[in-house]
C-alpha atoms as a PDB file:
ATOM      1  CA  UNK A   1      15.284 -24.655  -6.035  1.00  0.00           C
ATOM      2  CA  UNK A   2      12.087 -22.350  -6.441  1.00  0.00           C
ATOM      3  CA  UNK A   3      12.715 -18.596  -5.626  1.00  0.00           C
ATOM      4  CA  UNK A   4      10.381 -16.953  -3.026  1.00  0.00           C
ATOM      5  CA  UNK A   5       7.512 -15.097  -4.548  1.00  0.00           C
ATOM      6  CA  UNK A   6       6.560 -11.915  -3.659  1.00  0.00           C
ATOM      7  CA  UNK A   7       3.279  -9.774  -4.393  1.00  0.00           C
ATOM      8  CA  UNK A   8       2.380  -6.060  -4.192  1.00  0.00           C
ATOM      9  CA  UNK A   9      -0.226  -4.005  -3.714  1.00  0.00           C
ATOM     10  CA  UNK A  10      -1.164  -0.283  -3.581  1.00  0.00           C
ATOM     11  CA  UNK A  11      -4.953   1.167  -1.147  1.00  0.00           C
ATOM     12  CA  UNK A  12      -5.262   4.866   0.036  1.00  0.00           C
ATOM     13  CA  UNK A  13      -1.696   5.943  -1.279  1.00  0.00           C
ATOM     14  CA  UNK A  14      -0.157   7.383  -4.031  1.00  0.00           C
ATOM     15  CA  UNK A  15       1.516   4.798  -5.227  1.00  0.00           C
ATOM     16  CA  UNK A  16       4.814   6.299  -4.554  1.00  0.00           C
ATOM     17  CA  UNK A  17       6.068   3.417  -2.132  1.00  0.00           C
ATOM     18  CA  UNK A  18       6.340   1.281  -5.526  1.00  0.00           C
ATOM     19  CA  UNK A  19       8.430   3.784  -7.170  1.00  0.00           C
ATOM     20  CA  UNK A  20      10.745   3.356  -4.238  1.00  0.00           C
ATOM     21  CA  UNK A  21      10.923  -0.540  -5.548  1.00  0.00           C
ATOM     22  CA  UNK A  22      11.844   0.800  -8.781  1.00  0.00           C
ATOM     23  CA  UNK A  23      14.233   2.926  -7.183  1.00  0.00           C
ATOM     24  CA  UNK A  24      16.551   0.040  -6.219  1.00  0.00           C
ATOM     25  CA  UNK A  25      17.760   0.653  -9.665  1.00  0.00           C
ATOM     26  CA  UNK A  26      19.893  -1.922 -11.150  1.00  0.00           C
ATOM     27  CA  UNK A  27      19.286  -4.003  -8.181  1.00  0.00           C
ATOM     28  CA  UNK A  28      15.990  -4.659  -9.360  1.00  0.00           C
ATOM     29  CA  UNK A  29      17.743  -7.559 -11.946  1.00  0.00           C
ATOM     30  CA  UNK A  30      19.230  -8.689  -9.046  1.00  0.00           C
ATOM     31  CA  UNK A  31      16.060  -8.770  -7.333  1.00  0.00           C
ATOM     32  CA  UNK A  32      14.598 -11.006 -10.498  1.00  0.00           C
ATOM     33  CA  UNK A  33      17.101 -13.757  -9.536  1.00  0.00           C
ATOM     34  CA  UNK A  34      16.079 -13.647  -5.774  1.00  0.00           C
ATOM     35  CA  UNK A  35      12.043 -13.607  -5.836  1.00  0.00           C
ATOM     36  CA  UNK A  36       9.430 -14.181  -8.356  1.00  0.00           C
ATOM     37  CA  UNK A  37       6.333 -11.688  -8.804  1.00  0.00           C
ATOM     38  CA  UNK A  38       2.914 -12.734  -8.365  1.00  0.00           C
ATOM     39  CA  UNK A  39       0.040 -10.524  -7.596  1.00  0.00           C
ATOM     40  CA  UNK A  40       1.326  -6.942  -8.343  1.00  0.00           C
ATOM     41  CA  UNK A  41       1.438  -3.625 -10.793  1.00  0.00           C
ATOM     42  CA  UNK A  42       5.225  -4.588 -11.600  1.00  0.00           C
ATOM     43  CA  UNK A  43       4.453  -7.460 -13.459  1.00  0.00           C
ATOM     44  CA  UNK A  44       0.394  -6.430 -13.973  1.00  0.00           C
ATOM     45  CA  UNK A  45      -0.689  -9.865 -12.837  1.00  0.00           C
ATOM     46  CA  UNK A  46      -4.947  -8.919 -10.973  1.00  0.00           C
ATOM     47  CA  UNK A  47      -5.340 -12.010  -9.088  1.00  0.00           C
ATOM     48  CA  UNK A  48      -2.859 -14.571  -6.811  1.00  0.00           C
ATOM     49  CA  UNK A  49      -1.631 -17.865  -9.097  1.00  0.00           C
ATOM     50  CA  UNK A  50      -0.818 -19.152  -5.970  1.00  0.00           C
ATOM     51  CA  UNK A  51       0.155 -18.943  -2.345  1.00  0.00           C
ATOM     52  CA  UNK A  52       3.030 -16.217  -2.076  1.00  0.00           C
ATOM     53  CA  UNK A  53       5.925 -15.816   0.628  1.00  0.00           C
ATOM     54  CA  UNK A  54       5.611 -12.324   1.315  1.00  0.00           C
ATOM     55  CA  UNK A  55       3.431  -9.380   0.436  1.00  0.00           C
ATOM     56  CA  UNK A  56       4.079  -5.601   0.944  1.00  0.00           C
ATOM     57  CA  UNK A  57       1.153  -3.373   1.536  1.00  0.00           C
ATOM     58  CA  UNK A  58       1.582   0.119   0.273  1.00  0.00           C
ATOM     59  CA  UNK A  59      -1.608   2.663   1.819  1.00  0.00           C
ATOM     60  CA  UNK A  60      -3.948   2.073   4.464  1.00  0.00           C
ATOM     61  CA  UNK A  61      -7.752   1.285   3.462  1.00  0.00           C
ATOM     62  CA  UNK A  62     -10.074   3.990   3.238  1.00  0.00           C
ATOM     63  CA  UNK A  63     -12.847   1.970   1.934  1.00  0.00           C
ATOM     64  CA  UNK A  64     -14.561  -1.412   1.382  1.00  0.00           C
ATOM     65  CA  UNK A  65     -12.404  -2.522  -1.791  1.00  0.00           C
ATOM     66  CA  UNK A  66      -9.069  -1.598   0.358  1.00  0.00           C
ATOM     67  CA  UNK A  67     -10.223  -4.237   3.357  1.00  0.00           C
ATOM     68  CA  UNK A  68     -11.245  -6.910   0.791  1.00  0.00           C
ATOM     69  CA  UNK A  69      -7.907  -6.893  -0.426  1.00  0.00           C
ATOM     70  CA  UNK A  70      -6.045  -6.543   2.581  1.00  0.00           C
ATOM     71  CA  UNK A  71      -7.411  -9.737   3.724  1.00  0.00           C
ATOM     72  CA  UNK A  72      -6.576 -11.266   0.329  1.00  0.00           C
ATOM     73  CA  UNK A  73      -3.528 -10.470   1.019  1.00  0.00           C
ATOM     74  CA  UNK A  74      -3.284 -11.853   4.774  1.00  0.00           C
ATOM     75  CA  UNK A  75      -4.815 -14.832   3.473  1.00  0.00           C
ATOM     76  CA  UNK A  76      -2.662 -15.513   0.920  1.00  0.00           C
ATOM     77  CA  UNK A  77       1.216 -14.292   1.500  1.00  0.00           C
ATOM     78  CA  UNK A  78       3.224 -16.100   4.429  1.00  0.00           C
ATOM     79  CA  UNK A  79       4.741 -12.401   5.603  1.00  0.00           C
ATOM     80  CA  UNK A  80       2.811  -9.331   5.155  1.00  0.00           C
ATOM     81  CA  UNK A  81       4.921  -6.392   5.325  1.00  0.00           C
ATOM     82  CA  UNK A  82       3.056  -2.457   5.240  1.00  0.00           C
ATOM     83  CA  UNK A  83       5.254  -0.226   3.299  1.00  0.00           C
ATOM     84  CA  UNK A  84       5.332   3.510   4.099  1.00  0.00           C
ATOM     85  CA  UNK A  85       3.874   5.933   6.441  1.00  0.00           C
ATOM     86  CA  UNK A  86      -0.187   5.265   5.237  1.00  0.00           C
ATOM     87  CA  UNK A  87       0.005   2.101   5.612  1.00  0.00           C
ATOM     88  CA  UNK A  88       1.640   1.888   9.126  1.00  0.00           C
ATOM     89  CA  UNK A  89      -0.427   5.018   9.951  1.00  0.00           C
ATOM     90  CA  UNK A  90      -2.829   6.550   7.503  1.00  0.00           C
ATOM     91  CA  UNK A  91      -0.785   9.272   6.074  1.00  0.00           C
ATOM     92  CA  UNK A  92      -2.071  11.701   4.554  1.00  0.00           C
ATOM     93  CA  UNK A  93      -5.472  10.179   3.274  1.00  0.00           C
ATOM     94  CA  UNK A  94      -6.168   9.842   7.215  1.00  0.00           C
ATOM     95  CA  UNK A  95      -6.138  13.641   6.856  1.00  0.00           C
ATOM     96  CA  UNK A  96      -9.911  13.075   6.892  1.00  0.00           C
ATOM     97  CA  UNK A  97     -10.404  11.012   9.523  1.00  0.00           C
ATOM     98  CA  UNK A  98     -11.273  14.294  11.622  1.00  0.00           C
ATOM     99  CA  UNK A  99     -14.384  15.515   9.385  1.00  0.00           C
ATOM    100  CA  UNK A 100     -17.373  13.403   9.032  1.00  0.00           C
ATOM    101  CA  UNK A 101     -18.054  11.502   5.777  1.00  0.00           C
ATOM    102  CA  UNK A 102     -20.774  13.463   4.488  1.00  0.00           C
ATOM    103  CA  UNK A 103     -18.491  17.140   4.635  1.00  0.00           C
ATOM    104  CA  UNK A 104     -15.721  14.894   3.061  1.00  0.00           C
ATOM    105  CA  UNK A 105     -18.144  14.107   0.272  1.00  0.00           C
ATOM    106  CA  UNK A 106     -20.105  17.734  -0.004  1.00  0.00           C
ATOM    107  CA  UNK A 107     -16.498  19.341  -0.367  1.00  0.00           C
ATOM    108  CA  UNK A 108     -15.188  16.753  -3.152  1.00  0.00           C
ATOM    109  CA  UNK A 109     -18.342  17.321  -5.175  1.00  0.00           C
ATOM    110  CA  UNK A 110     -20.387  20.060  -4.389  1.00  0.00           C
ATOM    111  CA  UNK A 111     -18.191  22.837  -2.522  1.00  0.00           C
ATOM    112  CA  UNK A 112     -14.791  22.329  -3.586  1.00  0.00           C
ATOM    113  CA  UNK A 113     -13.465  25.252  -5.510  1.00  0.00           C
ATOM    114  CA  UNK A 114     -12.848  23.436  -8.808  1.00  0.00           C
ATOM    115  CA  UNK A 115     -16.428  21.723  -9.084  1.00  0.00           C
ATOM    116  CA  UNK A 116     -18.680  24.173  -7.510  1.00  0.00           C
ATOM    117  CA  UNK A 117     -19.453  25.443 -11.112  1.00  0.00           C
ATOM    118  CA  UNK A 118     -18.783  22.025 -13.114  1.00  0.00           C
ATOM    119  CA  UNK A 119     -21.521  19.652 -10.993  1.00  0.00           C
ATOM    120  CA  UNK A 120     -24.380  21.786 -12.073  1.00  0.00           C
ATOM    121  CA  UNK A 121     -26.777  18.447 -10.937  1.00  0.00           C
ATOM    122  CA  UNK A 122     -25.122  18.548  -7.607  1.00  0.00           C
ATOM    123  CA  UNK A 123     -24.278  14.892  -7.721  1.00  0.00           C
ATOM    124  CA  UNK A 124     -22.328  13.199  -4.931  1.00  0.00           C
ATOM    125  CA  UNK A 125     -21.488   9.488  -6.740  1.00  0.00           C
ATOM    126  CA  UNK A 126     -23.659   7.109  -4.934  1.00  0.00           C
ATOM    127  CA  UNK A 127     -23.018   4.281  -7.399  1.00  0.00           C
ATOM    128  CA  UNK A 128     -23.763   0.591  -5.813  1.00  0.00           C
ATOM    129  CA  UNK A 129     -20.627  -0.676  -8.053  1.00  0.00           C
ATOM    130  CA  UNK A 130     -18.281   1.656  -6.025  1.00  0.00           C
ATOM    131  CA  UNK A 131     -16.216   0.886  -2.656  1.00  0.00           C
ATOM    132  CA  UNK A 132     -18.096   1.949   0.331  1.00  0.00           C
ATOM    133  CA  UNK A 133     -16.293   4.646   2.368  1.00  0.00           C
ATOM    134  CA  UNK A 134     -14.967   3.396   6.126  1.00  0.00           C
ATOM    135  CA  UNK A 135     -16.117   5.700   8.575  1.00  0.00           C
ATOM    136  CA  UNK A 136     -11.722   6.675   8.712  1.00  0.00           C
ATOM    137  CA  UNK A 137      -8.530   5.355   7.227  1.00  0.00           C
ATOM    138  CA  UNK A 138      -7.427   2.451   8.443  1.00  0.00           C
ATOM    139  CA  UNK A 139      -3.583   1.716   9.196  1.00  0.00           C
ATOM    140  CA  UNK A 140      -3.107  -2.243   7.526  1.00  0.00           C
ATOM    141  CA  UNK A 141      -2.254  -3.430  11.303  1.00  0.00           C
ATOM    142  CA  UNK A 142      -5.675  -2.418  12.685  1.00  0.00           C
ATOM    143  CA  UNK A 143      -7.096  -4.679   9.887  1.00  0.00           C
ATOM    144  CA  UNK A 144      -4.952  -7.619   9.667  1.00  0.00           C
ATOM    145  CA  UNK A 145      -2.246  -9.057  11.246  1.00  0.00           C
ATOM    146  CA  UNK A 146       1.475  -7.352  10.048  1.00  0.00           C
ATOM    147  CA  UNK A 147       4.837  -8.724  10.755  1.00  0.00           C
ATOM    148  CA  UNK A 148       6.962  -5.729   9.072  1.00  0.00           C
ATOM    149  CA  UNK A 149       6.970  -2.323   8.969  1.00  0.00           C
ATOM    150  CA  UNK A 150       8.704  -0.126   6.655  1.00  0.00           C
ATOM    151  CA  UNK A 151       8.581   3.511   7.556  1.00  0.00           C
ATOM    152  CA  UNK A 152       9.153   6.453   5.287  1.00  0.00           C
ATOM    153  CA  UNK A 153       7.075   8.428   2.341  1.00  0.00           C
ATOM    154  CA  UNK A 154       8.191   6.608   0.895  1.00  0.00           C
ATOM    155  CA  UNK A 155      11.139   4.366   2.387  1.00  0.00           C
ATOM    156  CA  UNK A 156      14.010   4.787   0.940  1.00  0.00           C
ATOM    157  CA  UNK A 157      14.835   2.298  -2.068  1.00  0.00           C
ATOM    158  CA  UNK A 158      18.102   1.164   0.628  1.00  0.00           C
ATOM    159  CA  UNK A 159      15.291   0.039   2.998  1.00  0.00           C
ATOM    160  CA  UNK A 160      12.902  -1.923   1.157  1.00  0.00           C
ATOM    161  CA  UNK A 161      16.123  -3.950  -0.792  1.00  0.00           C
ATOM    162  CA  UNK A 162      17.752  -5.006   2.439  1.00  0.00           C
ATOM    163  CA  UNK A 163      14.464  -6.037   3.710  1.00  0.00           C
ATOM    164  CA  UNK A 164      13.510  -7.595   0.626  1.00  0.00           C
ATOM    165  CA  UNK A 165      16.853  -9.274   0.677  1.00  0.00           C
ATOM    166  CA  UNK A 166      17.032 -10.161   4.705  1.00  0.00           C
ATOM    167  CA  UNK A 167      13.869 -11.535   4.328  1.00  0.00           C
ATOM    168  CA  UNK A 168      13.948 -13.826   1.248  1.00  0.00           C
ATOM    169  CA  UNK A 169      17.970 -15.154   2.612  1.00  0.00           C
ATOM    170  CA  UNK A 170      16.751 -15.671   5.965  1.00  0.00           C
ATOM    171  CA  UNK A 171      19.101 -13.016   7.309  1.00  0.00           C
ATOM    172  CA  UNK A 172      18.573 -10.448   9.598  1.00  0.00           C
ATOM    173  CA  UNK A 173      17.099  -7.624   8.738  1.00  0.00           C
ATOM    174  CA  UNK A 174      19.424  -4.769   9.869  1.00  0.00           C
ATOM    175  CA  UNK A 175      17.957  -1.036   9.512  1.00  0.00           C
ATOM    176  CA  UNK A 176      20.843   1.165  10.225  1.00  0.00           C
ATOM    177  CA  UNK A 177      20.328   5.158  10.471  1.00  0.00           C
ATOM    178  CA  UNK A 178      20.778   5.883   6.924  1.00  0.00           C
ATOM    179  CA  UNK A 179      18.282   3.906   5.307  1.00  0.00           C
ATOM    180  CA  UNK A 180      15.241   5.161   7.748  1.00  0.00           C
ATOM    181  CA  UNK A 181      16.234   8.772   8.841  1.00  0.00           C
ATOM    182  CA  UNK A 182      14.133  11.361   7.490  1.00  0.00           C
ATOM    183  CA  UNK A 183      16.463  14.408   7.059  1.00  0.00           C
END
C-alpha cells in the first residue's frame, strides 16, 4: 500500500515552524514509515513529482512569489494545512501592514540605522527578477482555501505529530490543552 505524501513549504516566516517538524525528534523515523516527502526543504526536492495528500504552509505571503506558490500548493495537495501564527494571521511580517510600502522600503534601504552610511547610491532594489511586494501580508486563508490550522510560533512539535498522524490514519485529530497553550 502507498504511504500518503506530504509537502512543505516556508513564505513570510522564519522558517521556525519546520524546526518544530524536526522537533518531533525520534518520531520523525516514525514519521518516514507513515508519509513520503515530496515538495519540501526536508528532503530539498524544488518542484511537485506528483499530486500530494497534504501540504503544510508555514508564513503568510508578503509578495508575488509567496501567492504563486500558495496556489501551487492548493492546486496540488488534497489538504492544505497553515502552520503557525503568520500563516493563520501574518505574524510578525504583518508588522508592516500599517506603514505604506514606500516607508517600508525607504527604512530597509535608505534610513535604517545600519545602511544609512553603507547605500551611498541610495538604491532601493527595483530589480524586474524580484517578487513584487503585496500592498500587506496576507494570512494563507485569505488567498486560498485552508482546511487546518495549526496555531503557535511555532506549534509545538506535540501538535503538528498528532495532526500529522490524525490526518494520514484517518483519525481524529484531538488538540488537547497541552499541545496548543501558550504559557
Amino acid at each position: 500500500m502507498s504511504k500518503p505524501i506530504v509537502a512543505t513549504t516556508s513564505l513570510a516566516g522564519c522558517f521556525g515552524c519546520h524546526m518544530s517538524i524536526l522537533d518531533i525528534d525520534e518520531r520523525i523515523l516514525d514519521l518516514i514509515h507513515l508519509v513520503e516527502f515530496d515538495k519540501s526543504p526536508i528532503d530539498d526536492i524544488k518542484k511537485f513529482s506528483r499530486k500530494c495528500d497534504i501540504g503544510l504552509i508555514e508564513g503568510g505571503c508578503c509578495n508575488s512569489e509567496n501567492v504563486h506558490v500558495l496556489k501551487d500548493f492548493r492546486e496540488n495537495c488534497k489538504i492544505l494545512v497553515s502552520v503557525g501564527e503568520c500563516a493563520i494571521m501574518g505574524g510578525l511580517p504583518a508588522m508592516r501592514n500599517g506603514i505604506p510600502i514606500r516607508e517600508c522600503l525607504e527604512e530597509a534601504y535608505l534610513n535604517g540605522p545600519t545602511v544609512k552610511e553603507n547605500n551611498k547610491l541610495k538604491i532601493i532594489p527595483n530589480d524586474p527578477e524580484l517578487p513584487i511586494l503585496l500592498d500587506k501580508v496576507y494570512p494563507c486563508h485569505e488567498v486560498v482555501k485552508i482546511d487546518y490550522h495549526l496555531p503557535g510560533c511555532p506549534p509545538r512539535a506535540d501538535l503538528i505529530w498528532e495532526a500529522l498522524v490524525a490526518l494520514v490514519t484517518g483519525n481524529e485529530l484531538k488538540m488537547p490543552y497541552e499541545v496548543i497553550k501558550y504559557d
